[in-house]
PDB file of N, CA and C in Angstrom:
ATOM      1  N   UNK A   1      69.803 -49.605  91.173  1.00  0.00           N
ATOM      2  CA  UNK A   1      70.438 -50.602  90.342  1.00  0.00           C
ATOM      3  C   UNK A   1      71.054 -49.941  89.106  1.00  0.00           C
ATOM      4  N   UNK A   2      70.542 -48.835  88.552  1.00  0.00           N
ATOM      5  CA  UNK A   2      70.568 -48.672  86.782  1.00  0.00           C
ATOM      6  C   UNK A   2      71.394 -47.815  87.585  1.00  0.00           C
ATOM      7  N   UNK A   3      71.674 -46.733  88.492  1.00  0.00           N
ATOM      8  CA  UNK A   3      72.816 -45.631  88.691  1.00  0.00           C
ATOM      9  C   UNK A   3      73.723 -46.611  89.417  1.00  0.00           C
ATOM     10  N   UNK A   4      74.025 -46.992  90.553  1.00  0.00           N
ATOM     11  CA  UNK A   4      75.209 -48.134  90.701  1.00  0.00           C
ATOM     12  C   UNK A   4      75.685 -48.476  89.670  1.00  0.00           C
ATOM     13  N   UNK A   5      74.988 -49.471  88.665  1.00  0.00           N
ATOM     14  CA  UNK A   5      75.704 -49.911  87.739  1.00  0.00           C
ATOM     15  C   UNK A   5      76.400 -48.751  86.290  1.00  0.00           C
ATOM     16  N   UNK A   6      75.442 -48.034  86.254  1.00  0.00           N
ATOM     17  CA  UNK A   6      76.037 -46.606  85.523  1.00  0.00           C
ATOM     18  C   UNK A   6      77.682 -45.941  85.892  1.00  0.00           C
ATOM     19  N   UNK A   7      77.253 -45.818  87.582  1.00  0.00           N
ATOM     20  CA  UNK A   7      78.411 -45.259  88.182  1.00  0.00           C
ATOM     21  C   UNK A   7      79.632 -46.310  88.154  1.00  0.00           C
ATOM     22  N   UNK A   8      79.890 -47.455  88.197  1.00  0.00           N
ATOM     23  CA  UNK A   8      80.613 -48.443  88.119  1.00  0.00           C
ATOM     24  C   UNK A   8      81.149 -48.607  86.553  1.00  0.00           C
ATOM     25  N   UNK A   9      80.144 -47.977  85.608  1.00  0.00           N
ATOM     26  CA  UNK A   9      80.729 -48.332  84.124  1.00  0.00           C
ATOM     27  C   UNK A   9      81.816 -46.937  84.070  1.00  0.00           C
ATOM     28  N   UNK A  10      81.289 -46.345  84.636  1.00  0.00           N
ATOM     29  CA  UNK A  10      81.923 -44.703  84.534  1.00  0.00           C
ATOM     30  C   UNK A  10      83.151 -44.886  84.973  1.00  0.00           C
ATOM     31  N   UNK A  11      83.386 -44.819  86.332  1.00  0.00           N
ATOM     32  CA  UNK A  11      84.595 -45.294  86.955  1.00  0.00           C
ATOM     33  C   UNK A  11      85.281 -45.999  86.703  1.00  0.00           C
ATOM     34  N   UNK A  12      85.076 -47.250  86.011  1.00  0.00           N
ATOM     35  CA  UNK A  12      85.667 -48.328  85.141  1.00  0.00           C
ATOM     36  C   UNK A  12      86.803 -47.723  84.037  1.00  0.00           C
ATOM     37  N   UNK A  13      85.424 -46.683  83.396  1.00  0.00           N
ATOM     38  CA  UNK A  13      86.117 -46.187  82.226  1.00  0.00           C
ATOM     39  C   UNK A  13      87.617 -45.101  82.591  1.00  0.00           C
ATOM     40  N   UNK A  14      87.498 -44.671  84.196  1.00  0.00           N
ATOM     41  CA  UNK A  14      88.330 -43.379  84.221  1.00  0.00           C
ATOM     42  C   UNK A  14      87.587 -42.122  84.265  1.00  0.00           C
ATOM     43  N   UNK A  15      85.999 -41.965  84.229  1.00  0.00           N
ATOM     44  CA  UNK A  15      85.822 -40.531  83.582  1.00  0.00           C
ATOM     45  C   UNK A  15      85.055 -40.260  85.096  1.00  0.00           C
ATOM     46  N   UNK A  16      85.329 -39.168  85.288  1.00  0.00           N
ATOM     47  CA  UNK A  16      84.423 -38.447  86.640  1.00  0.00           C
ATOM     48  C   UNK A  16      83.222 -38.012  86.127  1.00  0.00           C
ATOM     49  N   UNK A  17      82.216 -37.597  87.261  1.00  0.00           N
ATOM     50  CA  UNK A  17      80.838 -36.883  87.289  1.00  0.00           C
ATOM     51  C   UNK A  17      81.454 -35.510  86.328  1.00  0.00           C
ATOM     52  N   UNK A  18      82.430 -35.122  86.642  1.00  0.00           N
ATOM     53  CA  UNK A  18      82.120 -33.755  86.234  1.00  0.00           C
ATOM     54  C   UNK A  18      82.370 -33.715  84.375  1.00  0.00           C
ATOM     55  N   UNK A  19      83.398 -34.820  83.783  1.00  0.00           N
ATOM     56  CA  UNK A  19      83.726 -35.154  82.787  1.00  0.00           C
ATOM     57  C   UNK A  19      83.064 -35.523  81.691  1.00  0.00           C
ATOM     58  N   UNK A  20      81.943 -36.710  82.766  1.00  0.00           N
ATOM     59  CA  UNK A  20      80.730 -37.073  82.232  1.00  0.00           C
ATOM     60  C   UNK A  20      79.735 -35.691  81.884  1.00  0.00           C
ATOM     61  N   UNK A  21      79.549 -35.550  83.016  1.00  0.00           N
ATOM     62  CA  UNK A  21      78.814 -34.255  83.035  1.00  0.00           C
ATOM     63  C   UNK A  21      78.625 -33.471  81.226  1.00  0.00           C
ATOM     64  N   UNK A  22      79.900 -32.645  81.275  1.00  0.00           N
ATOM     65  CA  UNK A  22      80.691 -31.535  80.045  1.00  0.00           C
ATOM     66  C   UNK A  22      80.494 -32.487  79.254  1.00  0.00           C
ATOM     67  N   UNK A  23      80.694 -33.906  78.798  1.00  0.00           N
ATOM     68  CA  UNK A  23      80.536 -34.247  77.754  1.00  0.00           C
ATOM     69  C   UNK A  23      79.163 -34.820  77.352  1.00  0.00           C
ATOM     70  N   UNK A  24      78.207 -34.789  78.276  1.00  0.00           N
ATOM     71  CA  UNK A  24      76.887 -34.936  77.861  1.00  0.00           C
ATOM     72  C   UNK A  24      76.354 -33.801  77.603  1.00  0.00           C
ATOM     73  N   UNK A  25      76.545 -32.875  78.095  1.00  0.00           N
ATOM     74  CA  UNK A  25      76.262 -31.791  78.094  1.00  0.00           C
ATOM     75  C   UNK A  25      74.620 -31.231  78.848  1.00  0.00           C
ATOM     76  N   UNK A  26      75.081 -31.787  80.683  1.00  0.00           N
ATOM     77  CA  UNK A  26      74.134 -31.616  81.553  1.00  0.00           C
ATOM     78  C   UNK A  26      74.849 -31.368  82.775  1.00  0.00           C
ATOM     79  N   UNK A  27      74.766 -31.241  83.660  1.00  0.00           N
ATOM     80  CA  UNK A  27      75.349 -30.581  84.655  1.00  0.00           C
ATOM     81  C   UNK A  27      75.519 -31.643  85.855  1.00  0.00           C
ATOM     82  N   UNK A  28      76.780 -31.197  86.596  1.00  0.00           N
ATOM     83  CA  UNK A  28      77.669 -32.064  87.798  1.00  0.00           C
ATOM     84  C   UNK A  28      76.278 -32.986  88.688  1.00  0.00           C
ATOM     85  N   UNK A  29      75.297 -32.521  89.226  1.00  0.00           N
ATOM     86  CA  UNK A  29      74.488 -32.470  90.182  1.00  0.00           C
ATOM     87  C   UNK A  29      73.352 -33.568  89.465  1.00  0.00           C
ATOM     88  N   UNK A  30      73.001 -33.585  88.073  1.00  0.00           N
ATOM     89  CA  UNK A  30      72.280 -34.656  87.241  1.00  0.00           C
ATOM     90  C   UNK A  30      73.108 -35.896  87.429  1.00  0.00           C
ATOM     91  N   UNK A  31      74.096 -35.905  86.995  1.00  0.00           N
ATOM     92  CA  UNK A  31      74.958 -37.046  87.203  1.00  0.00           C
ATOM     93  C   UNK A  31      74.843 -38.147  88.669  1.00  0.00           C
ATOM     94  N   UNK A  32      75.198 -37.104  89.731  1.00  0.00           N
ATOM     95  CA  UNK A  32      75.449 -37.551  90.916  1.00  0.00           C
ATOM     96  C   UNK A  32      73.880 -38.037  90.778  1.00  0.00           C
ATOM     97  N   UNK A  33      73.038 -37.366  90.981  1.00  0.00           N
ATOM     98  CA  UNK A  33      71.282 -38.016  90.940  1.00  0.00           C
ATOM     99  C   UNK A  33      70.871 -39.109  90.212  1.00  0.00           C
ATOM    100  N   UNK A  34      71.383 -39.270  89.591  1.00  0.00           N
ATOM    101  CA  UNK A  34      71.419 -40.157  88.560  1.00  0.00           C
ATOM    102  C   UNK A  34      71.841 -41.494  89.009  1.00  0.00           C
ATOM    103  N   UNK A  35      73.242 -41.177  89.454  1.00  0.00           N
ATOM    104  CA  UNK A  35      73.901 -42.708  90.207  1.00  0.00           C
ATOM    105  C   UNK A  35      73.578 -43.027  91.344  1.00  0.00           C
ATOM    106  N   UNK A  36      72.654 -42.323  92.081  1.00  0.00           N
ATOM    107  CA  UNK A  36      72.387 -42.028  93.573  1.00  0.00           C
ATOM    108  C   UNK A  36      70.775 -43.006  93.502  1.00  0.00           C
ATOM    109  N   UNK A  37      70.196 -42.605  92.156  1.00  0.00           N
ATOM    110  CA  UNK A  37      68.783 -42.832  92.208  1.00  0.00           C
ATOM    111  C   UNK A  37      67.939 -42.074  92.745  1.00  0.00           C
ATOM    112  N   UNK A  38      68.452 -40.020  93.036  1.00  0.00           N
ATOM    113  CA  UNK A  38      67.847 -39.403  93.003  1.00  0.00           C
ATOM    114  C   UNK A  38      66.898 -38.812  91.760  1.00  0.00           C
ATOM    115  N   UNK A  39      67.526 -38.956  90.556  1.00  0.00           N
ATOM    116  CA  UNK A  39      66.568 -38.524  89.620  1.00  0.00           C
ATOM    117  C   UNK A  39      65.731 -39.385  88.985  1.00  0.00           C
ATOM    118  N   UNK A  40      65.065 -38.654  88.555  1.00  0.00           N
ATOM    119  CA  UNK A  40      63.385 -39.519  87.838  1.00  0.00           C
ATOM    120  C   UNK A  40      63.803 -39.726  86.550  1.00  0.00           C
ATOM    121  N   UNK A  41      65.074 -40.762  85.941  1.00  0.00           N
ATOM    122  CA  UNK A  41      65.248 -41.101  84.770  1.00  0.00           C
ATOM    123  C   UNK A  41      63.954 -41.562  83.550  1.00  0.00           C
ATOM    124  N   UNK A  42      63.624 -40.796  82.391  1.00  0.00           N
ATOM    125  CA  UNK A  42      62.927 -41.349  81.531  1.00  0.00           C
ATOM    126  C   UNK A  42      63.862 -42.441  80.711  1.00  0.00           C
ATOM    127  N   UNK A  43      63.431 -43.653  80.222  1.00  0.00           N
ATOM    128  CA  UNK A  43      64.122 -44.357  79.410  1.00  0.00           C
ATOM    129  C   UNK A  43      65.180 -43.579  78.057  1.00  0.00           C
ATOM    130  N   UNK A  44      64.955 -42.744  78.117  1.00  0.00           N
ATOM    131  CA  UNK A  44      65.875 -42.281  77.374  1.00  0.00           C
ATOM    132  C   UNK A  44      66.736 -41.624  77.681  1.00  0.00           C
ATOM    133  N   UNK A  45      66.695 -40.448  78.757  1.00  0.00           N
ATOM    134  CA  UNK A  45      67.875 -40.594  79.430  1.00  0.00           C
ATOM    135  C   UNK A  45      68.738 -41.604  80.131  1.00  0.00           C
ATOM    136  N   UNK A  46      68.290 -42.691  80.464  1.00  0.00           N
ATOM    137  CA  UNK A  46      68.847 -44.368  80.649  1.00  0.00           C
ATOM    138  C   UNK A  46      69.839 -44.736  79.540  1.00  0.00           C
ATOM    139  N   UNK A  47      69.118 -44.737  78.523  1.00  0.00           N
ATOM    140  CA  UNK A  47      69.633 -45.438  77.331  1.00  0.00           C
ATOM    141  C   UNK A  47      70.350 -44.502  76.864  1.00  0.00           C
ATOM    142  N   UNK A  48      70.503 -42.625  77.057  1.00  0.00           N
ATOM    143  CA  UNK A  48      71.671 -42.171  76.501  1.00  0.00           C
ATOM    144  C   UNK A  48      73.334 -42.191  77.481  1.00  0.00           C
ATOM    145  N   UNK A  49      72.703 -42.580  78.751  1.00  0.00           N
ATOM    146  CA  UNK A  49      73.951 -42.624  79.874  1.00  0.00           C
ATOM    147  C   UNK A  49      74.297 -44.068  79.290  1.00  0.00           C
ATOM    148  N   UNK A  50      73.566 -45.329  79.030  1.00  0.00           N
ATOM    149  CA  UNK A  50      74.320 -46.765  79.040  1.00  0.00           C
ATOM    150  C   UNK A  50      75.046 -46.221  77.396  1.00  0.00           C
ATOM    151  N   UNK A  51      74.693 -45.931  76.729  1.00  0.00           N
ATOM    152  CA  UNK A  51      75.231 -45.402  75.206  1.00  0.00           C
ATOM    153  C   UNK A  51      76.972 -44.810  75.797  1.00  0.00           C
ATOM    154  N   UNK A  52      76.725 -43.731  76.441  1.00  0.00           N
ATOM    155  CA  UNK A  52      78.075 -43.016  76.972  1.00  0.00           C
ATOM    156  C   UNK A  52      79.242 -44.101  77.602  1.00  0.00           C
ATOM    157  N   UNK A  53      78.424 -45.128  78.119  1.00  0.00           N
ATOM    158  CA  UNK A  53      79.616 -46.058  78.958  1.00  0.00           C
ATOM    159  C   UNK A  53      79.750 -47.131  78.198  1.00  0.00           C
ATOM    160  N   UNK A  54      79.024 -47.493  76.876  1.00  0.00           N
ATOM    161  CA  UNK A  54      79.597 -48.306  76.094  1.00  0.00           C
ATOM    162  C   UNK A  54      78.821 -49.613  76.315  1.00  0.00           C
ATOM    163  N   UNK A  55      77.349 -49.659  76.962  1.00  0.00           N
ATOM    164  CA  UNK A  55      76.517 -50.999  77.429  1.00  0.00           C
ATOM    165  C   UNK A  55      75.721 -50.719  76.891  1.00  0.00           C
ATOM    166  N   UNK A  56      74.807 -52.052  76.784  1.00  0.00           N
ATOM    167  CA  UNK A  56      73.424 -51.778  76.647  1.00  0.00           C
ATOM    168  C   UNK A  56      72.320 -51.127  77.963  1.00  0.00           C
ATOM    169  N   UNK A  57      71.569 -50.825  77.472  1.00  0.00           N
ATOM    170  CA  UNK A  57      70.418 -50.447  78.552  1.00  0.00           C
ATOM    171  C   UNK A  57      70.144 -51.225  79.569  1.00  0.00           C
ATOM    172  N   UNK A  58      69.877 -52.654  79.026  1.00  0.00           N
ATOM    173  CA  UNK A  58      69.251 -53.620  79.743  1.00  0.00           C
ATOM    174  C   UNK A  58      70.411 -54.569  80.704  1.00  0.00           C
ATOM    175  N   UNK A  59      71.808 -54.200  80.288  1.00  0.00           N
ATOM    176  CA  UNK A  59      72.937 -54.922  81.294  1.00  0.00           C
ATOM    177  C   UNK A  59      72.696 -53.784  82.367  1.00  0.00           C
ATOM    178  N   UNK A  60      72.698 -52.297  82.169  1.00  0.00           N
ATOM    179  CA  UNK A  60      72.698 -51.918  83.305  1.00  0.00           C
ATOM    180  C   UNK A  60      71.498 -51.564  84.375  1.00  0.00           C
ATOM    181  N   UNK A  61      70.525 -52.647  83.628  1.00  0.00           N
ATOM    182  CA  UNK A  61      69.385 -52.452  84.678  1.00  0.00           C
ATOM    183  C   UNK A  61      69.520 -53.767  85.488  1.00  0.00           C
ATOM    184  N   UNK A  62      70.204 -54.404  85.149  1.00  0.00           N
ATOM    185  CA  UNK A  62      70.953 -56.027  85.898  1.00  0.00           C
ATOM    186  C   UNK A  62      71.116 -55.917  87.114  1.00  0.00           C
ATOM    187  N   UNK A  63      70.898 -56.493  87.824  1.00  0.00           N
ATOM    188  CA  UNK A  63      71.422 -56.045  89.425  1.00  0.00           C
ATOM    189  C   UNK A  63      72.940 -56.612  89.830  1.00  0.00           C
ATOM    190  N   UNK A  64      73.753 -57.454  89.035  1.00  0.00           N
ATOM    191  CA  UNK A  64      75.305 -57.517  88.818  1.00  0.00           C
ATOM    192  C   UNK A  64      75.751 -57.455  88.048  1.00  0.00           C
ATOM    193  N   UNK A  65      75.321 -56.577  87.128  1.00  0.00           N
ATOM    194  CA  UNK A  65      75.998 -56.210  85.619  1.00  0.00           C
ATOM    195  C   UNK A  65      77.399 -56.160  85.613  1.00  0.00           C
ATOM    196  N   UNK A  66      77.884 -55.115  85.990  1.00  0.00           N
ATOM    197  CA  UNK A  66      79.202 -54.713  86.394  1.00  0.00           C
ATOM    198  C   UNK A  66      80.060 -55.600  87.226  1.00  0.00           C
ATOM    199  N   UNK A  67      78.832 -55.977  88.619  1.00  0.00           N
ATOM    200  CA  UNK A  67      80.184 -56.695  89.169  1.00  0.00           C
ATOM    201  C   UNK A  67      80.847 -58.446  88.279  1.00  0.00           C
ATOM    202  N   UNK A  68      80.211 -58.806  87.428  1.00  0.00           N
ATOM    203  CA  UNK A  68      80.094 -59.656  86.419  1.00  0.00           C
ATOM    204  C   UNK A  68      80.714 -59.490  85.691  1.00  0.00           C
ATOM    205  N   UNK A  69      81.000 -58.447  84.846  1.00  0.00           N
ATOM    206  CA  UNK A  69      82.223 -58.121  83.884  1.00  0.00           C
ATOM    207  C   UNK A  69      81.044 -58.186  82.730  1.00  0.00           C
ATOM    208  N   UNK A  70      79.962 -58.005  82.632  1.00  0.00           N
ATOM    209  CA  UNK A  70      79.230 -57.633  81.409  1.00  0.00           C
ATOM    210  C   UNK A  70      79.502 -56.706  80.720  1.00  0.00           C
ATOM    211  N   UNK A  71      79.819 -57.019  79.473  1.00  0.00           N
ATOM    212  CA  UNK A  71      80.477 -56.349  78.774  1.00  0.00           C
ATOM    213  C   UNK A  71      81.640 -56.130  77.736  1.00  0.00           C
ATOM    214  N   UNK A  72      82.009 -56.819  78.929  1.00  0.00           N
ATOM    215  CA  UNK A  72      83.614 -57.568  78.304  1.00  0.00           C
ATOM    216  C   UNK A  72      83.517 -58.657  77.308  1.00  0.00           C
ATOM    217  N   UNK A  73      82.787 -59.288  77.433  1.00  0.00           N
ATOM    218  CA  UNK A  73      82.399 -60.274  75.943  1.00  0.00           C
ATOM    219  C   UNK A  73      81.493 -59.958  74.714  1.00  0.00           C
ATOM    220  N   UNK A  74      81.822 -59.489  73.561  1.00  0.00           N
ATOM    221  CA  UNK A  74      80.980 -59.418  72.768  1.00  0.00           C
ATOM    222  C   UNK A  74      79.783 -60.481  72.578  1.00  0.00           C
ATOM    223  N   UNK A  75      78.023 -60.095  72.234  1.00  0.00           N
ATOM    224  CA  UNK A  75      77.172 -61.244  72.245  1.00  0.00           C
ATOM    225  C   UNK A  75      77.427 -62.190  71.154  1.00  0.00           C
ATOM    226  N   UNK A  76      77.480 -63.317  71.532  1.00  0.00           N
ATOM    227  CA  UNK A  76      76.956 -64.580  70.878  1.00  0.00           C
ATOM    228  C   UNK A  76      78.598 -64.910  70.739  1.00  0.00           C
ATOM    229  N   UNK A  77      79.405 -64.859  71.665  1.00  0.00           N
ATOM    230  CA  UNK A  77      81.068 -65.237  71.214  1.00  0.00           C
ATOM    231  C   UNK A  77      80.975 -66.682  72.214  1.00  0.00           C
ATOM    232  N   UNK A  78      80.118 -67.097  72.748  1.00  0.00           N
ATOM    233  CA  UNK A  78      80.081 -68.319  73.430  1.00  0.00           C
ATOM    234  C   UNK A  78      80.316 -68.115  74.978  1.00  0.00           C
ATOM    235  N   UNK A  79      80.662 -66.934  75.409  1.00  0.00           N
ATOM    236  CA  UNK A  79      80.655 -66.563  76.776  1.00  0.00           C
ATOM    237  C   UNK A  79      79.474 -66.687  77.840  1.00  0.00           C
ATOM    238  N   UNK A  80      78.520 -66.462  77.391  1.00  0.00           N
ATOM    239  CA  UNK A  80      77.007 -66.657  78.059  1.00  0.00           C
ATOM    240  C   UNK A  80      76.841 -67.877  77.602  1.00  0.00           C
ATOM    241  N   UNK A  81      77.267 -68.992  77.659  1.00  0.00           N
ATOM    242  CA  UNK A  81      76.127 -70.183  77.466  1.00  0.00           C
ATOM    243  C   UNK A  81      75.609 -70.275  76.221  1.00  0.00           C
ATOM    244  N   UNK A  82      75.344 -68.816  75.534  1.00  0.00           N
ATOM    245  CA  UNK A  82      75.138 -69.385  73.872  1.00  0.00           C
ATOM    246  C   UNK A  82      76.058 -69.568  72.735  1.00  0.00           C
ATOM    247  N   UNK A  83      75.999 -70.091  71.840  1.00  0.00           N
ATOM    248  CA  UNK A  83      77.111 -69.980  70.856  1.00  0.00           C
ATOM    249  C   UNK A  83      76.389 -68.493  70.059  1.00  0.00           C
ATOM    250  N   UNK A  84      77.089 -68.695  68.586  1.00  0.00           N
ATOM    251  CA  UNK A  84      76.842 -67.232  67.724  1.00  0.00           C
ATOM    252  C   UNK A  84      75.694 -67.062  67.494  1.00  0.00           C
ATOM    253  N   UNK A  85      75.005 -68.365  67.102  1.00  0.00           N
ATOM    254  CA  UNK A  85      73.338 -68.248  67.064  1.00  0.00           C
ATOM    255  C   UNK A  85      72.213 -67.720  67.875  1.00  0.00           C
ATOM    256  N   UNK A  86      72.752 -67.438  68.764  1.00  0.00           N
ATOM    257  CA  UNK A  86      72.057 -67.468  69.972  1.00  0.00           C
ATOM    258  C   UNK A  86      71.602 -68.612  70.925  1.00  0.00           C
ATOM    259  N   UNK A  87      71.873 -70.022  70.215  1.00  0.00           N
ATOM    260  CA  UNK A  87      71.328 -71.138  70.868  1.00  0.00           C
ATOM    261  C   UNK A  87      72.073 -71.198  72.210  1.00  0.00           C
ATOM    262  N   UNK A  88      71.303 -71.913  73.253  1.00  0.00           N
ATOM    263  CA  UNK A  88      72.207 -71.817  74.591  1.00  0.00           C
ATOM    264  C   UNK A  88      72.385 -73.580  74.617  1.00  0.00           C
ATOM    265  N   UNK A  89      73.958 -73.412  74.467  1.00  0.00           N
ATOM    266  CA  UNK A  89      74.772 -74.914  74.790  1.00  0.00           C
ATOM    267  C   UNK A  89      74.163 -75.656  75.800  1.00  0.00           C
TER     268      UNK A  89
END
């Protein structure tokens, strides 16, 4: 779920494994493991890949984050059901 949706923010953005890669500064083969759900992510490597694609942590542990367009609305603009308060309409 968390690499699908990782790999989908990535691609979204334009940037390849290897791009990603050089600018995290970890190597081609982490990446791919990563989106694959071969590697043993600690929450913080989680939360520095959703940081890189511009999400929170917890949209991309969503199981349709991406295909949803999460993201695209800043919180509390009335898009989710809540207004600015957080109250849900």
């Amino acid at each position: 779920m968390f690499g699908t949706n990782f790999k989908k923010a990535r691609e979204k953005l334009g940037i390849s494994q290897r791009e990603a890669a050089r600018r995290l500064k970890v190597n081609q083969p982490f990446i791919s493991a990563a989106e694959t759900g071969a590697a043993n992510l600690t929450i913080e490597r989680m939360a520095l890949l959703a940081r890189f694609v511009g999400m929170p942590l917890f949209e991309l542990l969503r199981p349709t984050a991406i295909d949803e367009g999460i993201g695209d609305n800043p919180p509390g603009d009335g898009a989710d059901g809540a207004d600015a308060g957080g109250e849900v309409n």
